[in-house]
C-alpha atoms as a PDB file:
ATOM      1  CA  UNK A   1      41.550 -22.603  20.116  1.00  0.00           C
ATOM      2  CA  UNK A   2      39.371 -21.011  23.254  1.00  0.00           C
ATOM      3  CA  UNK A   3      40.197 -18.170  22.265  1.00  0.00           C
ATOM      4  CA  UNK A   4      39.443 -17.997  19.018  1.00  0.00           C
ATOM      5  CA  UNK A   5      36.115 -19.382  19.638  1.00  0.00           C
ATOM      6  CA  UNK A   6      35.564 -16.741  22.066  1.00  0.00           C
ATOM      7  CA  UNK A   7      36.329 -13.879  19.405  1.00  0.00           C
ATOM      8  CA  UNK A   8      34.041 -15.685  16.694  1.00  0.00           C
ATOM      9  CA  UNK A   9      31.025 -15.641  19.138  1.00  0.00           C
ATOM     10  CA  UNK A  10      31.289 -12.340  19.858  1.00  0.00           C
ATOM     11  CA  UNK A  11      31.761 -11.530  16.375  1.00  0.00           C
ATOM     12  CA  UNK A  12      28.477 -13.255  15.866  1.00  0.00           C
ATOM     13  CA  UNK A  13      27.260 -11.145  19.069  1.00  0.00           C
ATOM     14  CA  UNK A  14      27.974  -7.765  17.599  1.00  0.00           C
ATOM     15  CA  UNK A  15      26.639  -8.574  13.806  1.00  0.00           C
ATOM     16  CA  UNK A  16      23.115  -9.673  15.767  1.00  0.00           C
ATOM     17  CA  UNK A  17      22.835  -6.850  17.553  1.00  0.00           C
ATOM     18  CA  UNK A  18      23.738  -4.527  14.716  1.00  0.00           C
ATOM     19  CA  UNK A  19      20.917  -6.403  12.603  1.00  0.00           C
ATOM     20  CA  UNK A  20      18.575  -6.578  15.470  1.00  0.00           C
ATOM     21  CA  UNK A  21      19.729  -1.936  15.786  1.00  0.00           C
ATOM     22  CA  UNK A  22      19.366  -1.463  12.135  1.00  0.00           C
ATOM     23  CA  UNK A  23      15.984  -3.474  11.768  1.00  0.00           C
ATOM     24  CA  UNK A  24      14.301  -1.372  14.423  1.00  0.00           C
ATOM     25  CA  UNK A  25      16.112   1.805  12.813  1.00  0.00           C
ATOM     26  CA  UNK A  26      14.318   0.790   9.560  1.00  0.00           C
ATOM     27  CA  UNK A  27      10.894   0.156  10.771  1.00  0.00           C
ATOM     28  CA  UNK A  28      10.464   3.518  12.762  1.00  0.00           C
ATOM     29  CA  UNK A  29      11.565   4.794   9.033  1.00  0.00           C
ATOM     30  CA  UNK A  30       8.293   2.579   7.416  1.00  0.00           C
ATOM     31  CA  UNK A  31      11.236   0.450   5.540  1.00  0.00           C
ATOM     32  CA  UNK A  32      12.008  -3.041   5.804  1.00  0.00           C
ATOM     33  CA  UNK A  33      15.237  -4.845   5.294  1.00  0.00           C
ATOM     34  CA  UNK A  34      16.460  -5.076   2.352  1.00  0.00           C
ATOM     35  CA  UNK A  35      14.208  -2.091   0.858  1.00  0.00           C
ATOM     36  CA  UNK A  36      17.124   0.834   2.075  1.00  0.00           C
ATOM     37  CA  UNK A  37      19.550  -1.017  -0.367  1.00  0.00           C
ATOM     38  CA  UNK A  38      17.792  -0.047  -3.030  1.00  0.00           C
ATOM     39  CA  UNK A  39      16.711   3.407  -2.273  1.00  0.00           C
ATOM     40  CA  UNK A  40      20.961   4.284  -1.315  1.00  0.00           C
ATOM     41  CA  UNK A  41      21.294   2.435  -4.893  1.00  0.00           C
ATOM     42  CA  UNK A  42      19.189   4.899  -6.804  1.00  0.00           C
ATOM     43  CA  UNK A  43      20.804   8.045  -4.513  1.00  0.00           C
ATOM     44  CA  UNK A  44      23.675   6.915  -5.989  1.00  0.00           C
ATOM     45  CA  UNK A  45      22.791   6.351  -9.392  1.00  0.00           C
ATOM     46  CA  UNK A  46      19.775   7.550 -10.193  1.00  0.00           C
ATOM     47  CA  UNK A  47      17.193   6.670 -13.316  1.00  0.00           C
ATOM     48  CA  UNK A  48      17.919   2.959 -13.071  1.00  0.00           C
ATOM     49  CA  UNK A  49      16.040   0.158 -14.899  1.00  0.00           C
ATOM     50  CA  UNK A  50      15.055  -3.052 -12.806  1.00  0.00           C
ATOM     51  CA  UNK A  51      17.618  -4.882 -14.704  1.00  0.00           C
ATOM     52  CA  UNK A  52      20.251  -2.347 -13.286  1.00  0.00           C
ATOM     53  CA  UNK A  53      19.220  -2.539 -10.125  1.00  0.00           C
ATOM     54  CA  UNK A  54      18.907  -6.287 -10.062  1.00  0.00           C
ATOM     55  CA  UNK A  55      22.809  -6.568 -11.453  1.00  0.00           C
ATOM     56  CA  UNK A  56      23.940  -3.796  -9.150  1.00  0.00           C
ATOM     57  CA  UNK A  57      22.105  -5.409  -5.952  1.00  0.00           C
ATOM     58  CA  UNK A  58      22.597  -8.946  -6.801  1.00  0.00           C
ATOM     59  CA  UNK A  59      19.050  -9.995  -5.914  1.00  0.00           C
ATOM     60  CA  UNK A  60      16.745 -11.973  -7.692  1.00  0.00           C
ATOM     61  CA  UNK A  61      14.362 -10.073 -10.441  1.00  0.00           C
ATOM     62  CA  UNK A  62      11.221 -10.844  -8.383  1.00  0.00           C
ATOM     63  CA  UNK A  63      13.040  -9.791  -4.969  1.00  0.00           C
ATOM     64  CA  UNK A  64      13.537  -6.188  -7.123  1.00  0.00           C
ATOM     65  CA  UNK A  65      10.487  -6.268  -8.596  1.00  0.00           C
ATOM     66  CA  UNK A  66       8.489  -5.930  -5.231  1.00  0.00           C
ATOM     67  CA  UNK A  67      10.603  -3.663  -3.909  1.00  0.00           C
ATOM     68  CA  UNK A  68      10.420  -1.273  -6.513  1.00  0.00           C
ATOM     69  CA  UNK A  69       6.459  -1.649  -6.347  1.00  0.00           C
ATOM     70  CA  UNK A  70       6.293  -1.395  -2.839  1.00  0.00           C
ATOM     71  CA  UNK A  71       8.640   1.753  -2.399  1.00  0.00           C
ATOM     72  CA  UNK A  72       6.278   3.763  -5.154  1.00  0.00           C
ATOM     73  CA  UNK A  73       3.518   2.881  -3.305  1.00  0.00           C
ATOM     74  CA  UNK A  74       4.622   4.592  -0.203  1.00  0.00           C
ATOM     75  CA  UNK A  75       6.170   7.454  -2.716  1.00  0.00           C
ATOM     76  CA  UNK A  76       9.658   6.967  -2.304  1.00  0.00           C
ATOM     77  CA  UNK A  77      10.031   6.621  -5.891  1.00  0.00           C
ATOM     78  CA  UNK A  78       8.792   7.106  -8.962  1.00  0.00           C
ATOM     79  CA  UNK A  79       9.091   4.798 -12.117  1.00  0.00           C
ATOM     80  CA  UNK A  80       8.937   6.033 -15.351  1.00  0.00           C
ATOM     81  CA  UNK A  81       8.702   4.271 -18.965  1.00  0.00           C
ATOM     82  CA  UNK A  82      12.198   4.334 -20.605  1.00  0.00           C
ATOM     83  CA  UNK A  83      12.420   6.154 -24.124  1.00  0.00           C
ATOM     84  CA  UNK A  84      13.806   3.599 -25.741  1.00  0.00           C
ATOM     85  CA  UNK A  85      12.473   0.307 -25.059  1.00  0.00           C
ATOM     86  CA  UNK A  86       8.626   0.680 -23.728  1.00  0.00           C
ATOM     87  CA  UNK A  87       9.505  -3.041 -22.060  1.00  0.00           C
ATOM     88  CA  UNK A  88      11.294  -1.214 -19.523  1.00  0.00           C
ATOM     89  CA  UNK A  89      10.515   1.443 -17.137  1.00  0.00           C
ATOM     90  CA  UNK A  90      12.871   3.608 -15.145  1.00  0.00           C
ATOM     91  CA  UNK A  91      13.101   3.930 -11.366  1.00  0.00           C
ATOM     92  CA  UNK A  92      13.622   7.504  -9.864  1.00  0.00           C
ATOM     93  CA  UNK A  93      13.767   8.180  -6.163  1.00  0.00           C
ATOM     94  CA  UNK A  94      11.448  11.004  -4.871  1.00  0.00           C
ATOM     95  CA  UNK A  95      12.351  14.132  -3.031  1.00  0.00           C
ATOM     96  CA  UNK A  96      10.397  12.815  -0.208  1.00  0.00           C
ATOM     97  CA  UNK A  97      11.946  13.746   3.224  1.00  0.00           C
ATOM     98  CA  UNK A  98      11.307  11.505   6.428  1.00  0.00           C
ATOM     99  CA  UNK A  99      11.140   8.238   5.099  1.00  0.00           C
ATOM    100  CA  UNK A 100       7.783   6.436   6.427  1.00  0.00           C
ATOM    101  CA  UNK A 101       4.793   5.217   5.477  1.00  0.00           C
ATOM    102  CA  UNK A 102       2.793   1.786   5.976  1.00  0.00           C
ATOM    103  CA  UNK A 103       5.556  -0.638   4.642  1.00  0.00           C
ATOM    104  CA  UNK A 104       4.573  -3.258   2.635  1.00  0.00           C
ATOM    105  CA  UNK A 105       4.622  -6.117   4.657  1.00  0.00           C
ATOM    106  CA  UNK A 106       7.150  -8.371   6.552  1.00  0.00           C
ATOM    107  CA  UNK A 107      10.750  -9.544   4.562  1.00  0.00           C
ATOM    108  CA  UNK A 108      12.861  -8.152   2.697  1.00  0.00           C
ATOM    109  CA  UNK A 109       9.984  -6.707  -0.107  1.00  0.00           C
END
């Protein structure tokens, strides 16, 4: 049973200091956590709704909804109305290179 303790804390270990790596890799990028899931989303698929992104991300609406407004605020996307359904606007990253910017606060925004 020692032993397997032993392997779950360093388990723990490893996934703090990979959070703690990836956080700072983030903010000398002007991104928060959280906000580089989106932006891979929409490299992948591209010209998503909030709704899409929300499904696809499995976040809450609101948590998607500042992130979106956030990120085209520092330009690394661009929304556009959808031509069917004026309700809904389509998301669109930029060609932007060197991610960066001011960031929009603390979180995962």
């Amino acid at each position: 049973m020692d032993e397997i303790g032993g392997v779950s804390r360093m388990v723990g270990r490893v996934g703090r200091a990979h959070a703690s790596a990836a956080t700072a890799m983030l903010h000398d990028l002007g991104l928060y956590p959280g906000q580089e899931l989106l932006l891979m989303r929409l490299w992948e698929t591209d010209h998503q709704t909030q709704a899409e992104l929300t499904a696809a991300l499995g976040l809450d609406p609101s948590t998607v909804t500042r992130t979106v407004q956030c990120l085209e605020r520092q330009g690394l996307l661009h929304r556009t109305p959808s031509s069917t359904d004026r309700r809904r606007h389509r998301s669109t990253a930029t060609a932007r290179q060197g991610v960066g910017g001011l960031g929009c606060g603390g979180g995962r925004t």
